[in-house]
PDB file of N, CA and C in Angstrom:
ATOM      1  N   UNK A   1     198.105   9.153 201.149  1.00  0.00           N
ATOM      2  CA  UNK A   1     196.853   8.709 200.550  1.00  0.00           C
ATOM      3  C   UNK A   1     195.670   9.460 201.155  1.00  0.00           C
ATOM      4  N   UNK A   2     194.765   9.566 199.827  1.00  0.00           N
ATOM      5  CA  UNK A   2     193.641  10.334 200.895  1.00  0.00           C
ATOM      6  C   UNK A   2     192.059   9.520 200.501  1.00  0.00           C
ATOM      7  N   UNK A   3     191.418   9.177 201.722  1.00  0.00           N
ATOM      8  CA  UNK A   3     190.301   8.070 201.692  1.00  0.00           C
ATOM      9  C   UNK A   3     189.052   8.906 201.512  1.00  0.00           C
ATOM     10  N   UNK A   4     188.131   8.808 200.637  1.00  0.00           N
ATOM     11  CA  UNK A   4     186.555   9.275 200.602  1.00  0.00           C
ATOM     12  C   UNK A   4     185.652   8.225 200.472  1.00  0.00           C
ATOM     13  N   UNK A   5     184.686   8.830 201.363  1.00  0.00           N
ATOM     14  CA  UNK A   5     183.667   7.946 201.455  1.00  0.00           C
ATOM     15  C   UNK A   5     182.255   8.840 201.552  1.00  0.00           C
ATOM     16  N   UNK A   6     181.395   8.180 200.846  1.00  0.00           N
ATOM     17  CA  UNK A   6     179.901   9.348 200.565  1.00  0.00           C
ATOM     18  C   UNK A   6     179.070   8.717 201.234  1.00  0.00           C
ATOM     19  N   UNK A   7     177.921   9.464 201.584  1.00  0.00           N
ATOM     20  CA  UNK A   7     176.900   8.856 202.077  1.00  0.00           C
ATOM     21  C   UNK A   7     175.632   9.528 201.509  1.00  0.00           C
ATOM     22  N   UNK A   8     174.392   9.266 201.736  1.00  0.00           N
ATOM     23  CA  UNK A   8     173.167  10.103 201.358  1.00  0.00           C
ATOM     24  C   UNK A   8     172.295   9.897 200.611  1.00  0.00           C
ATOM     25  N   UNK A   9     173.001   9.132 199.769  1.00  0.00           N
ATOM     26  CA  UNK A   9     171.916   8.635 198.204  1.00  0.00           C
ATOM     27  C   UNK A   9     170.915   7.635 198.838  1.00  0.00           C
ATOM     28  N   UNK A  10     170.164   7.393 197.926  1.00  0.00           N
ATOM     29  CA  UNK A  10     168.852   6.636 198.466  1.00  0.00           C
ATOM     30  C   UNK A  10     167.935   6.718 197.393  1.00  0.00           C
ATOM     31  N   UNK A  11     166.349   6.157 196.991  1.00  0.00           N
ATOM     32  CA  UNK A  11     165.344   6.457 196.619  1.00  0.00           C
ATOM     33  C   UNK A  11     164.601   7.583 196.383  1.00  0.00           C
ATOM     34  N   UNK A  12     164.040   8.579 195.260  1.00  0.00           N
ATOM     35  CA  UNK A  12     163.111   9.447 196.067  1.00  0.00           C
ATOM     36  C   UNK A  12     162.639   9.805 194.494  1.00  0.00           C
ATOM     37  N   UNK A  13     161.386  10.320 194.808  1.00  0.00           N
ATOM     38  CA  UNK A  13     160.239  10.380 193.471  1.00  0.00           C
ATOM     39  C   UNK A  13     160.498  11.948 192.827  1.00  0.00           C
ATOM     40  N   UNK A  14     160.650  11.972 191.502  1.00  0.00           N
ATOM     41  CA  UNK A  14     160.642  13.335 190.853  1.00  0.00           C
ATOM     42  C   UNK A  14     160.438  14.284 191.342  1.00  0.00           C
ATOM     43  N   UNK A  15     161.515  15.277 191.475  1.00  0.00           N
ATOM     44  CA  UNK A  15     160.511  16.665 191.906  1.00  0.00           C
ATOM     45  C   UNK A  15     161.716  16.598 193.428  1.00  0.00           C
ATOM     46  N   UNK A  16     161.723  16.068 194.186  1.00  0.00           N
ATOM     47  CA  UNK A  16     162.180  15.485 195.584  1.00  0.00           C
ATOM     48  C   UNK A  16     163.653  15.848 195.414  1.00  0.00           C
ATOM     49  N   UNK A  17     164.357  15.806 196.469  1.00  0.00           N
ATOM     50  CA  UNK A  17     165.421  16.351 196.984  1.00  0.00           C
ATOM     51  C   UNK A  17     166.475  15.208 197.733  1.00  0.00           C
ATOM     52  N   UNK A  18     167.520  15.435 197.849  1.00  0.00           N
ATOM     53  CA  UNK A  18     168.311  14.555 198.413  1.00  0.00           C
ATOM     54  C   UNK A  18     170.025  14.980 198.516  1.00  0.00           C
ATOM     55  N   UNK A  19     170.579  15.032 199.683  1.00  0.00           N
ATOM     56  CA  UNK A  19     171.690  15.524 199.903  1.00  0.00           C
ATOM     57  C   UNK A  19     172.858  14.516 200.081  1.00  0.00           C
ATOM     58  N   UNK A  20     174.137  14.652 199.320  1.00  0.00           N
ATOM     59  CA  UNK A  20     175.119  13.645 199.381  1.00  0.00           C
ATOM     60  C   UNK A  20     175.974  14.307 199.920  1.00  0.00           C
ATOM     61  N   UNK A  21     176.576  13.648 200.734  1.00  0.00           N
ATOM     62  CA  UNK A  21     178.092  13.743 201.832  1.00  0.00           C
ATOM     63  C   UNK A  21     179.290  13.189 201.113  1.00  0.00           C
ATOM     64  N   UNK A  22     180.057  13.452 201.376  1.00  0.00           N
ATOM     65  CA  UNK A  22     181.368  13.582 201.014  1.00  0.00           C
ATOM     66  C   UNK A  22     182.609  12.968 202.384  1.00  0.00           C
ATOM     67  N   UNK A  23     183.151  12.635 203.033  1.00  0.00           N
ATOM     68  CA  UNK A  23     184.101  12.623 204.040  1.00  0.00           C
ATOM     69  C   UNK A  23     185.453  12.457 203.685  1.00  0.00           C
ATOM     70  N   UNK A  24     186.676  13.405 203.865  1.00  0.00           N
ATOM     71  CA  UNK A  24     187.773  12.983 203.242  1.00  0.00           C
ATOM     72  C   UNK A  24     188.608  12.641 204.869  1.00  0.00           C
ATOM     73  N   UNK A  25     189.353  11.860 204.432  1.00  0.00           N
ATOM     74  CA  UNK A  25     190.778  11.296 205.517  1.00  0.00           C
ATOM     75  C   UNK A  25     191.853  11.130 205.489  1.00  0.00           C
ATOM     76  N   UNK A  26     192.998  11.060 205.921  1.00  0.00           N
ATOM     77  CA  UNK A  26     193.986  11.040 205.477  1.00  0.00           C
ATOM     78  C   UNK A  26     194.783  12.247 205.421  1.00  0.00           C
ATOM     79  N   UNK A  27     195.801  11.708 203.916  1.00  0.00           N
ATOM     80  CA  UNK A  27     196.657  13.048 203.341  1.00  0.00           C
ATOM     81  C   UNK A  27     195.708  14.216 203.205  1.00  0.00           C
ATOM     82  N   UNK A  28     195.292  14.827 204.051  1.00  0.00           N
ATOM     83  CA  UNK A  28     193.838  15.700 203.174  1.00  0.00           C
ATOM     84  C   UNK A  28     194.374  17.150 202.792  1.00  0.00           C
ATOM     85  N   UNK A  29     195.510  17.430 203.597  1.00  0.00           N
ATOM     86  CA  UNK A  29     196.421  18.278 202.644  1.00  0.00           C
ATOM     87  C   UNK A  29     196.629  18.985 201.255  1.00  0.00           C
ATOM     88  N   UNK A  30     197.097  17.465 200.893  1.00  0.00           N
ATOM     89  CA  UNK A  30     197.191  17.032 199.508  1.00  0.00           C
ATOM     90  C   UNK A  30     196.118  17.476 198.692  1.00  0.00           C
ATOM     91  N   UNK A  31     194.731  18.079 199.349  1.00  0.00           N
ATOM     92  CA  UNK A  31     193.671  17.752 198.479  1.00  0.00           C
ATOM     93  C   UNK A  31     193.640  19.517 198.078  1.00  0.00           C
ATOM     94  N   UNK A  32     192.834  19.380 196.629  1.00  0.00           N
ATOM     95  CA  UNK A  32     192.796  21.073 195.858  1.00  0.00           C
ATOM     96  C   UNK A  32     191.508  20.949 195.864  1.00  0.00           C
ATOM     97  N   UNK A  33     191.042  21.025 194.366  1.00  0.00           N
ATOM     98  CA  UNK A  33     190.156  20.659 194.371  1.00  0.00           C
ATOM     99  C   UNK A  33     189.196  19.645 194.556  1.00  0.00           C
ATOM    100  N   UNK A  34     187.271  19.292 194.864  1.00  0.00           N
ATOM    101  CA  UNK A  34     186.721  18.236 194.914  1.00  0.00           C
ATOM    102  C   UNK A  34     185.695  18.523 194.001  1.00  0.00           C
ATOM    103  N   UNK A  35     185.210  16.749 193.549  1.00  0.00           N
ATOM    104  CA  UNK A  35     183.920  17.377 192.591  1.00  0.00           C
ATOM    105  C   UNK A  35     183.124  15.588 193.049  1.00  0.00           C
ATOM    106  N   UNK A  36     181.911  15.761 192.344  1.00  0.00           N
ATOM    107  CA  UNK A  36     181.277  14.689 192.090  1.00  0.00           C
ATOM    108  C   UNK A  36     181.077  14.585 190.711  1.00  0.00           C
ATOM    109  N   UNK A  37     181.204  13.098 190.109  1.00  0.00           N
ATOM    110  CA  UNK A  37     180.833  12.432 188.978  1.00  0.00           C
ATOM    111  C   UNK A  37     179.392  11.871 189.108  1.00  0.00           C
ATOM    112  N   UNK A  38     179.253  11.306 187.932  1.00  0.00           N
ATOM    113  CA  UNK A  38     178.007  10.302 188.180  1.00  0.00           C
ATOM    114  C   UNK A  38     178.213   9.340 186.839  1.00  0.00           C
ATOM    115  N   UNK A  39     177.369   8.283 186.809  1.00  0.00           N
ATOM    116  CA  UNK A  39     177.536   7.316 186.242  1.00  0.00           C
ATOM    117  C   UNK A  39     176.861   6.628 185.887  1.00  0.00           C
ATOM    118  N   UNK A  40     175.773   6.420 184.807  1.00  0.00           N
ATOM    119  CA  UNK A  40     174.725   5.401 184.667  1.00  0.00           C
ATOM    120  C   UNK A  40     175.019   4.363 183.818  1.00  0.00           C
ATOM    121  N   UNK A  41     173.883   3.481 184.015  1.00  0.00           N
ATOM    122  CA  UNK A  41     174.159   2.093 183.740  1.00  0.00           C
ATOM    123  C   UNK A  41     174.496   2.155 182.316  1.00  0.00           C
ATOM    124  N   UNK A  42     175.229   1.721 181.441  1.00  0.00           N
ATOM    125  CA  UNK A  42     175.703   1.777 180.421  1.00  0.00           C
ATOM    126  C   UNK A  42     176.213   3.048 179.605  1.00  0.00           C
ATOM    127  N   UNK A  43     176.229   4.043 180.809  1.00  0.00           N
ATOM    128  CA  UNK A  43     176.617   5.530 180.043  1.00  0.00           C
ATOM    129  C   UNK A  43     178.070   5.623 180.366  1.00  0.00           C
ATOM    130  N   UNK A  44     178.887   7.091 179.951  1.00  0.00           N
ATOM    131  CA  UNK A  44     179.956   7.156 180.174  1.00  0.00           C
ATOM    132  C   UNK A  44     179.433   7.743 181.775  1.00  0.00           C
ATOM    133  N   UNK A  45     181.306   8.268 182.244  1.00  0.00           N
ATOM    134  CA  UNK A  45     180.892   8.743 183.563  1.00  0.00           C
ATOM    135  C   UNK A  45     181.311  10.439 183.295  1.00  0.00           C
ATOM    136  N   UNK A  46     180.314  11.261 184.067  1.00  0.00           N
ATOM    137  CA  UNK A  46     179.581  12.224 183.664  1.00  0.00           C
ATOM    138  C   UNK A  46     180.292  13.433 184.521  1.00  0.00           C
ATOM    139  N   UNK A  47     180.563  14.151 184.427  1.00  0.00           N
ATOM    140  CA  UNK A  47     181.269  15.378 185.779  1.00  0.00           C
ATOM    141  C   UNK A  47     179.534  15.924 186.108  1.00  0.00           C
ATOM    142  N   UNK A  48     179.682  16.290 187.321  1.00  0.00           N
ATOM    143  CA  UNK A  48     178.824  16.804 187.428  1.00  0.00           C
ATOM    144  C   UNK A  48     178.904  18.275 188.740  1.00  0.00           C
ATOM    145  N   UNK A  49     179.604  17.826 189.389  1.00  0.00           N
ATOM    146  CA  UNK A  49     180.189  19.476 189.840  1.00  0.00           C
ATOM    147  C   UNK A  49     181.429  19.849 190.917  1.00  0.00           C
ATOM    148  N   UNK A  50     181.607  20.507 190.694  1.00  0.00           N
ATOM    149  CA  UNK A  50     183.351  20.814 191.013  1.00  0.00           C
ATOM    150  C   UNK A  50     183.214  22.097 192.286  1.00  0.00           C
ATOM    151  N   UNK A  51     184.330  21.690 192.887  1.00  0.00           N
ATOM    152  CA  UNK A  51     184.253  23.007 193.936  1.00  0.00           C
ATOM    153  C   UNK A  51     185.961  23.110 194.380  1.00  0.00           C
ATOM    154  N   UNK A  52     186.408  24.244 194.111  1.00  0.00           N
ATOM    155  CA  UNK A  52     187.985  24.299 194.101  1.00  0.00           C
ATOM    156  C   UNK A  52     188.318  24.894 195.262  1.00  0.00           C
ATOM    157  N   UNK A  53     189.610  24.677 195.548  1.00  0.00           N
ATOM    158  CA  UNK A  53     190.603  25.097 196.633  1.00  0.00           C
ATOM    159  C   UNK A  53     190.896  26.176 196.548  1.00  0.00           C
ATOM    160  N   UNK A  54     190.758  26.973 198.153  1.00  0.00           N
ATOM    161  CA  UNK A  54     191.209  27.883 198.703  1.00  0.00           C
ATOM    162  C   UNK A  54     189.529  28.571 198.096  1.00  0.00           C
ATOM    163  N   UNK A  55     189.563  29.639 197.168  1.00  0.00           N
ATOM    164  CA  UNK A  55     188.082  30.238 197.212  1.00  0.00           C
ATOM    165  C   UNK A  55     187.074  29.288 196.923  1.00  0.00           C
ATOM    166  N   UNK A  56     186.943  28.338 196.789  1.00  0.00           N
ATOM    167  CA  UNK A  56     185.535  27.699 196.773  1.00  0.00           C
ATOM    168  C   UNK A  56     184.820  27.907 195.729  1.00  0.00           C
ATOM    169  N   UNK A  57     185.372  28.762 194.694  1.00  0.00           N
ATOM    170  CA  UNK A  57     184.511  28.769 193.397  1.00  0.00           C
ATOM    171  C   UNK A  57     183.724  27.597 193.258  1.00  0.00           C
ATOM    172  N   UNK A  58     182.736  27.269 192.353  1.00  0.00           N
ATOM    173  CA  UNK A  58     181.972  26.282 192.214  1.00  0.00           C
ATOM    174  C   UNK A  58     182.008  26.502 190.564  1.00  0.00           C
ATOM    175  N   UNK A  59     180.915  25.022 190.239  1.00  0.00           N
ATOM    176  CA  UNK A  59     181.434  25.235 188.606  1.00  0.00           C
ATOM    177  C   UNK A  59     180.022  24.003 188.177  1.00  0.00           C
ATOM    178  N   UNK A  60     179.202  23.709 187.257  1.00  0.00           N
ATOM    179  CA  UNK A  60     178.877  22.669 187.635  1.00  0.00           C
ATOM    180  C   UNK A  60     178.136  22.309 186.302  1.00  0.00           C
ATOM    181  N   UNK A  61     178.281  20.825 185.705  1.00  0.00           N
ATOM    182  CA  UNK A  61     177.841  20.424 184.424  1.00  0.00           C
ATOM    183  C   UNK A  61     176.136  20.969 184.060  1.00  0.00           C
ATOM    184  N   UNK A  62     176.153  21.189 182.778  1.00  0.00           N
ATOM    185  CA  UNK A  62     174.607  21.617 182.047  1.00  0.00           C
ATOM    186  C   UNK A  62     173.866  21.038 182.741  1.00  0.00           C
ATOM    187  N   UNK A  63     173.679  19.697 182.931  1.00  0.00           N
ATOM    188  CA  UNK A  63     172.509  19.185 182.916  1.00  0.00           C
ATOM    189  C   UNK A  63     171.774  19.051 184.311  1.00  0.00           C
ATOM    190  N   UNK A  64     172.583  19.931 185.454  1.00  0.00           N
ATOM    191  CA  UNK A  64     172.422  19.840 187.087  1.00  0.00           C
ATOM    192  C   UNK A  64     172.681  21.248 187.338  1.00  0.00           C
ATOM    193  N   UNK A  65     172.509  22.277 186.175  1.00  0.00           N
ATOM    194  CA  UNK A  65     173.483  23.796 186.777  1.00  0.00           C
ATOM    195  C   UNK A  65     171.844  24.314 187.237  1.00  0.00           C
ATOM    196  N   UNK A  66     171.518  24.759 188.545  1.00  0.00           N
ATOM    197  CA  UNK A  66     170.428  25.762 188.697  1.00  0.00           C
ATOM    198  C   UNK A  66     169.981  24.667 189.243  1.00  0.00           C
ATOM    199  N   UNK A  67     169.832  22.999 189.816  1.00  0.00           N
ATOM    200  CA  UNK A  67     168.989  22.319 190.504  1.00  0.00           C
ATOM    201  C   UNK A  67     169.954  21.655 191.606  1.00  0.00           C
ATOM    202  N   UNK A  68     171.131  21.328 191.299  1.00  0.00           N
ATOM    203  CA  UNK A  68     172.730  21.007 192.138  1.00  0.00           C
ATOM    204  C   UNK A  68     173.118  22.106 192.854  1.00  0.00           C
ATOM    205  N   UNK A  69     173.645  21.803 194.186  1.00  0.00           N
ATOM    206  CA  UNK A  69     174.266  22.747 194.636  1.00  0.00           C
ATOM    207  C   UNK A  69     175.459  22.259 195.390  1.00  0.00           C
ATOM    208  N   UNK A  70     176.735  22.340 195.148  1.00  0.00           N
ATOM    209  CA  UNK A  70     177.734  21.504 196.152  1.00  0.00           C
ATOM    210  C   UNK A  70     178.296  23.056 197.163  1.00  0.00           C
ATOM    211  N   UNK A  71     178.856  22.423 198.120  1.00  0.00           N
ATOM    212  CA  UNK A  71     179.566  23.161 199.073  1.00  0.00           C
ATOM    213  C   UNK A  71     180.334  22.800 199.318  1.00  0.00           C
ATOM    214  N   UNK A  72     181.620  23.260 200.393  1.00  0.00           N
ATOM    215  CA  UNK A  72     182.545  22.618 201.417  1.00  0.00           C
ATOM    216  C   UNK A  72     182.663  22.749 202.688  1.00  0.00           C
ATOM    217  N   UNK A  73     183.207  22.227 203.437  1.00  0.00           N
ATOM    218  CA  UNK A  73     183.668  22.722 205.258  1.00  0.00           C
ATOM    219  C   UNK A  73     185.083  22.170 204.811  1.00  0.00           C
ATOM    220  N   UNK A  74     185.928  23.535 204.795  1.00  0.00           N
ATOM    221  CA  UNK A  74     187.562  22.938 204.835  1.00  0.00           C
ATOM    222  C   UNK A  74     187.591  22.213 206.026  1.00  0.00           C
ATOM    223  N   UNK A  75     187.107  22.838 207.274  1.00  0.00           N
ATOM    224  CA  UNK A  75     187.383  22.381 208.616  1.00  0.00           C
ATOM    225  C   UNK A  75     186.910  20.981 208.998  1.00  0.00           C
ATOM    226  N   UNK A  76     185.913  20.529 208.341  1.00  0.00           N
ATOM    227  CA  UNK A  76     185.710  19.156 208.335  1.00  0.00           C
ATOM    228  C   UNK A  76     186.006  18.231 207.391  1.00  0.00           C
ATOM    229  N   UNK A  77     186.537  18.750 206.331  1.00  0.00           N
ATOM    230  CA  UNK A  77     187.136  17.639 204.858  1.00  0.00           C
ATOM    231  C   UNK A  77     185.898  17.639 204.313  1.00  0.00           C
ATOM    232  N   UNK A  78     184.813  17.504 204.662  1.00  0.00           N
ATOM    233  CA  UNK A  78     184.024  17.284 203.957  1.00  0.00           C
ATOM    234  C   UNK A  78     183.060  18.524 202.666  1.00  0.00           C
ATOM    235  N   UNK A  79     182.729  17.613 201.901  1.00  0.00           N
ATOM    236  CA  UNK A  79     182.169  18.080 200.328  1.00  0.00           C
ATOM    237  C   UNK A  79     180.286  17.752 200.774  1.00  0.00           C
ATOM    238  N   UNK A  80     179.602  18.852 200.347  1.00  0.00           N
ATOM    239  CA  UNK A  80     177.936  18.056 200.354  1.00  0.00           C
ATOM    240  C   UNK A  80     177.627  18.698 198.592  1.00  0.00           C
ATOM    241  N   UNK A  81     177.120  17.573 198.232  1.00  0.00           N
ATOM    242  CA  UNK A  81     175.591  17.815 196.887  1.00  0.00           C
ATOM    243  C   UNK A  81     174.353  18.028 197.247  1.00  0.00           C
ATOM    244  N   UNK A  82     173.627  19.046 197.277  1.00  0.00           N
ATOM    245  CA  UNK A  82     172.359  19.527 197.444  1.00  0.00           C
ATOM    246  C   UNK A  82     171.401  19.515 196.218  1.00  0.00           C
ATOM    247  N   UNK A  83     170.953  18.355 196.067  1.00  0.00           N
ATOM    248  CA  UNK A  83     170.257  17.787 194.791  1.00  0.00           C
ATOM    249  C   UNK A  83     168.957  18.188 194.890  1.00  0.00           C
ATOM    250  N   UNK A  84     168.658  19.239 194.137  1.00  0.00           N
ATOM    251  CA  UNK A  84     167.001  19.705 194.012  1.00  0.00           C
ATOM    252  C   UNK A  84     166.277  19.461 192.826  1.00  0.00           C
ATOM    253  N   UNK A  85     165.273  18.993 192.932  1.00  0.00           N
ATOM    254  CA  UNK A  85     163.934  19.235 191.718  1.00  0.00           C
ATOM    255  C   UNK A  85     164.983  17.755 190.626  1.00  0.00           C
ATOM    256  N   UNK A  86     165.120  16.740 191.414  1.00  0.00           N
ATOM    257  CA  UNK A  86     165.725  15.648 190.507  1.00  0.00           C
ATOM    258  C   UNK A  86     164.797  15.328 189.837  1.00  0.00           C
ATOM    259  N   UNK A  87     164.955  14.764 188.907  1.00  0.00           N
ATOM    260  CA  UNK A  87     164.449  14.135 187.268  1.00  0.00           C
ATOM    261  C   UNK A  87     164.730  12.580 187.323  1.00  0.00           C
ATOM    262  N   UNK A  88     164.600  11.506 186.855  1.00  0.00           N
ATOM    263  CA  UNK A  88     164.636  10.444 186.690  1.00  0.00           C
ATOM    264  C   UNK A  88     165.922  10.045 185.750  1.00  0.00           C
ATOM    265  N   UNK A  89     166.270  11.009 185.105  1.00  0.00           N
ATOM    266  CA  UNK A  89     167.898  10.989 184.637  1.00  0.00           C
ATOM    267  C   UNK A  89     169.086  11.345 185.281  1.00  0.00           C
ATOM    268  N   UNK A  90     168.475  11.648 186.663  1.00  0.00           N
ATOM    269  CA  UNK A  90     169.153  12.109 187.691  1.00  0.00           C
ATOM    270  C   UNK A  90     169.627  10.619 188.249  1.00  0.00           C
ATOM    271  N   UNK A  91     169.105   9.505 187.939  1.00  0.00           N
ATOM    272  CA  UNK A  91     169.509   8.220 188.447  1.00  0.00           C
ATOM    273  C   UNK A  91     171.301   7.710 188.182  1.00  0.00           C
ATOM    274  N   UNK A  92     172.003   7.548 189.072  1.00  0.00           N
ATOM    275  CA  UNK A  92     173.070   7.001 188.827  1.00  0.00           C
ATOM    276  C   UNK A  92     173.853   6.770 190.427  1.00  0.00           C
ATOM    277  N   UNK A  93     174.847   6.027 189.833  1.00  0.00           N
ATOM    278  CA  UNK A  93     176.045   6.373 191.119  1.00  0.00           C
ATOM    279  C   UNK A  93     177.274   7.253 191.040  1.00  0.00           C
ATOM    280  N   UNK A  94     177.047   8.156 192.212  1.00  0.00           N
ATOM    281  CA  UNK A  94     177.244   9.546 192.034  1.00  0.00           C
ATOM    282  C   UNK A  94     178.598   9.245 193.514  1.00  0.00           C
ATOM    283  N   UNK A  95     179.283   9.822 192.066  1.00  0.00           N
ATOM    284  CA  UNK A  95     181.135   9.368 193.139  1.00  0.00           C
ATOM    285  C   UNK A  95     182.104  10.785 193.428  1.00  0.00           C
ATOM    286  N   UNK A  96     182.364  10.907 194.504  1.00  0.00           N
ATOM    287  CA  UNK A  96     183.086  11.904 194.854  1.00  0.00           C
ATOM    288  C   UNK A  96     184.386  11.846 194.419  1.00  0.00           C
ATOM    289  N   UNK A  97     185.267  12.997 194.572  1.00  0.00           N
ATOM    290  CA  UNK A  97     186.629  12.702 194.061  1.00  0.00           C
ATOM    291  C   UNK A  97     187.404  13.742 194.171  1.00  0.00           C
ATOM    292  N   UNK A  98     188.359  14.239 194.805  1.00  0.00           N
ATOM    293  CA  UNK A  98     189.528  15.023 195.101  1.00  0.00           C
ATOM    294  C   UNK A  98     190.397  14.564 193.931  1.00  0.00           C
ATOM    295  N   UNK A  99     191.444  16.501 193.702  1.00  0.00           N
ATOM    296  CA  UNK A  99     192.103  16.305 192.788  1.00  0.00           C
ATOM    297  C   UNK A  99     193.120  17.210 193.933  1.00  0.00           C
ATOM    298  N   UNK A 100     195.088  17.177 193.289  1.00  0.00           N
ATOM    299  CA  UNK A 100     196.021  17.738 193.716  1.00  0.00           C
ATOM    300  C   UNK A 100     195.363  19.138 193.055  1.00  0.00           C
ATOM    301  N   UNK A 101     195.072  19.395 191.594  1.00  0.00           N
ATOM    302  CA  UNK A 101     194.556  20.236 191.172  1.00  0.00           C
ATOM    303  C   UNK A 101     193.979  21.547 191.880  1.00  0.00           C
ATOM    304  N   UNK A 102     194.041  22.483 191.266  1.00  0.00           N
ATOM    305  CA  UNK A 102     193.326  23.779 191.897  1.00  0.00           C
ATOM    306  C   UNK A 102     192.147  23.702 191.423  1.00  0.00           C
ATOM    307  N   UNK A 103     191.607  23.346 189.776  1.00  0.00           N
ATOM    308  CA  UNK A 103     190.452  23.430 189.733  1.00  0.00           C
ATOM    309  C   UNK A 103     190.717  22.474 188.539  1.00  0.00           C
ATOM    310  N   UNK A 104     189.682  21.667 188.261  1.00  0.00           N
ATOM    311  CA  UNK A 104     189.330  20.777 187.038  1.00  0.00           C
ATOM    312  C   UNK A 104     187.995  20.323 186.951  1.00  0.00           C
ATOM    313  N   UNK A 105     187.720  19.979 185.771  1.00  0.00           N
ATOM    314  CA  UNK A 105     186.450  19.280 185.591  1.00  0.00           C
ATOM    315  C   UNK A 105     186.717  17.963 184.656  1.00  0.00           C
ATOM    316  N   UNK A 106     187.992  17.338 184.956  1.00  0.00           N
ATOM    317  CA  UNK A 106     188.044  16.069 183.964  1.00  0.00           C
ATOM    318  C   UNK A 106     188.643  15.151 184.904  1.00  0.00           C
ATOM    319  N   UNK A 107     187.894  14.072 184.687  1.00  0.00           N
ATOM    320  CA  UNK A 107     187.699  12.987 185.830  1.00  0.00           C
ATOM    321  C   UNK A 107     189.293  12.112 185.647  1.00  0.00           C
ATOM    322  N   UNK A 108     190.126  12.391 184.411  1.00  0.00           N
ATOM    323  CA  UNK A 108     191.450  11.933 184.697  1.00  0.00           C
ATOM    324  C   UNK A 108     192.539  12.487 185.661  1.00  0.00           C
ATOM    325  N   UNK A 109     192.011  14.009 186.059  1.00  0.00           N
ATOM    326  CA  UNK A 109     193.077  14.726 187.054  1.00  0.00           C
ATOM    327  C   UNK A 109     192.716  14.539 187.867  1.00  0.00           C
ATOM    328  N   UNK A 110     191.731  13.971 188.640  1.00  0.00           N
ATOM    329  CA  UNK A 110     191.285  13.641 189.953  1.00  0.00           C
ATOM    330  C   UNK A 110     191.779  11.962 190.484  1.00  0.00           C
ATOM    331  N   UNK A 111     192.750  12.319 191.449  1.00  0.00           N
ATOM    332  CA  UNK A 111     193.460  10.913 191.895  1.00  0.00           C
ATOM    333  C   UNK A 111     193.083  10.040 192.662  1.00  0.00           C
ATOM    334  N   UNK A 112     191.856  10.896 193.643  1.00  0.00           N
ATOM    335  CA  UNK A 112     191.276   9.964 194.602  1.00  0.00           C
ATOM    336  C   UNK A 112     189.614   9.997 194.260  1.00  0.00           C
ATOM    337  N   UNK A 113     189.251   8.467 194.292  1.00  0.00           N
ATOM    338  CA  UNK A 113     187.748   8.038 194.194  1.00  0.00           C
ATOM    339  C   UNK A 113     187.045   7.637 195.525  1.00  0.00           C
ATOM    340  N   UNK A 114     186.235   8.162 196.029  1.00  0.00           N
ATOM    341  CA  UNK A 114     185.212   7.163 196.206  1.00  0.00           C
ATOM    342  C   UNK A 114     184.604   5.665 195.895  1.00  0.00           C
ATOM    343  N   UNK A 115     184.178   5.505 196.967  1.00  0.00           N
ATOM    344  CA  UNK A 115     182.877   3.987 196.601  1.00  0.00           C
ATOM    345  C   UNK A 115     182.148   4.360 195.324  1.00  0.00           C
ATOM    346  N   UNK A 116     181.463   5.083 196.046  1.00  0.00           N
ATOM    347  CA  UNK A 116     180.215   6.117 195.296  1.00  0.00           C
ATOM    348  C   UNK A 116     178.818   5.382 196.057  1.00  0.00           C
ATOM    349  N   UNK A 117     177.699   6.106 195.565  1.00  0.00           N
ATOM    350  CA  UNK A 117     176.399   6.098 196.545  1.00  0.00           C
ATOM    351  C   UNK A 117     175.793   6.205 195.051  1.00  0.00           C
ATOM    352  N   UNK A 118     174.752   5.310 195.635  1.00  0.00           N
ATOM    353  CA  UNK A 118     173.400   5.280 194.570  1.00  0.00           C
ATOM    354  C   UNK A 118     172.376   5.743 195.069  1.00  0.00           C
ATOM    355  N   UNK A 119     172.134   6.995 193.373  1.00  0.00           N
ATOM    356  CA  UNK A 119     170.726   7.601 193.645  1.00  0.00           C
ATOM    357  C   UNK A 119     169.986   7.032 192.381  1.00  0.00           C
ATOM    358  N   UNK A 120     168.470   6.755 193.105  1.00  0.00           N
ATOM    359  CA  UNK A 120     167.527   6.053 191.780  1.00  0.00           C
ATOM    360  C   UNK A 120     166.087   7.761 192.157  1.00  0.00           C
ATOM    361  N   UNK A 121     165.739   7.691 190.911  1.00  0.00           N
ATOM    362  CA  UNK A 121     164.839   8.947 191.023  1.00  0.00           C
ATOM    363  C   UNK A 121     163.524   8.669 190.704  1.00  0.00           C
ATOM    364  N   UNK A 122     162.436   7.660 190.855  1.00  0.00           N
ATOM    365  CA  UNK A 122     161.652   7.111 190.152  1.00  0.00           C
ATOM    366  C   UNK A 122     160.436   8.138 189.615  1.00  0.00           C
ATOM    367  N   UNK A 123     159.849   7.933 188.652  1.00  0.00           N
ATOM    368  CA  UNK A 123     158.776   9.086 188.029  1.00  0.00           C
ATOM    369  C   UNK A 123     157.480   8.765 188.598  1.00  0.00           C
TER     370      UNK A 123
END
């Protein structure tokens, strides 16, 4: 089994910045690729960016490509989101997630979830 847990989200006004953590544990082996989702209140849940195993390619949905930035540290398990110039549609809870996968962007091949962390973006 492999455990994630995020941290980072919080409050912060248009325009503003905010960085999400990632921590994986466990089987971490097991793990290929990682990405973050997001999720708003009555919406579906959203991919929002992917970062794959072994080269680190990155990949990352329309509506965050050029203001998102994810990374990795193989050496620490951990995944970060580097959230710039957020928007107020930027509001959701934003869930990490490892896949066995080498690379995907569909939230059914990814086996392990997160809590997830809430970001609110107010205007």
């Amino acid at each position: 089994q492999v455990q994630l847990v995020e941290s980072g989200g919080g409050l912060v006004q248009a325009g503003g910045s905010l960085r999400l953590a990632c921590a994986a544990s466990g089987r971490t082996n097991n793990i290929g690729a990682m990405a973050w989702f997001r999720q708003a209140p009555g919406k579906e849940r959203e991919f929002v960016a992917v970062i794959s195993s072994g080269s680190g390619s990155t990949d990352y949905g329309n509506s965050v490509k050029g203001r998102f930035t994810m990374s990795r540290d193989n050496a620490k398990n951990t995944v970060n989101l580097q959230m710039d110039s957020l928007k107020p549609e930027d509001t959701a809870a934003y869930y990490c997630a490892a896949s066995k996968a080498y690379y995907s962007r569909t939230s059914r091949t990814f086996e392990y979830w997160g809590q997830g962390t809430q970001v609110i973006v107010s205007s």
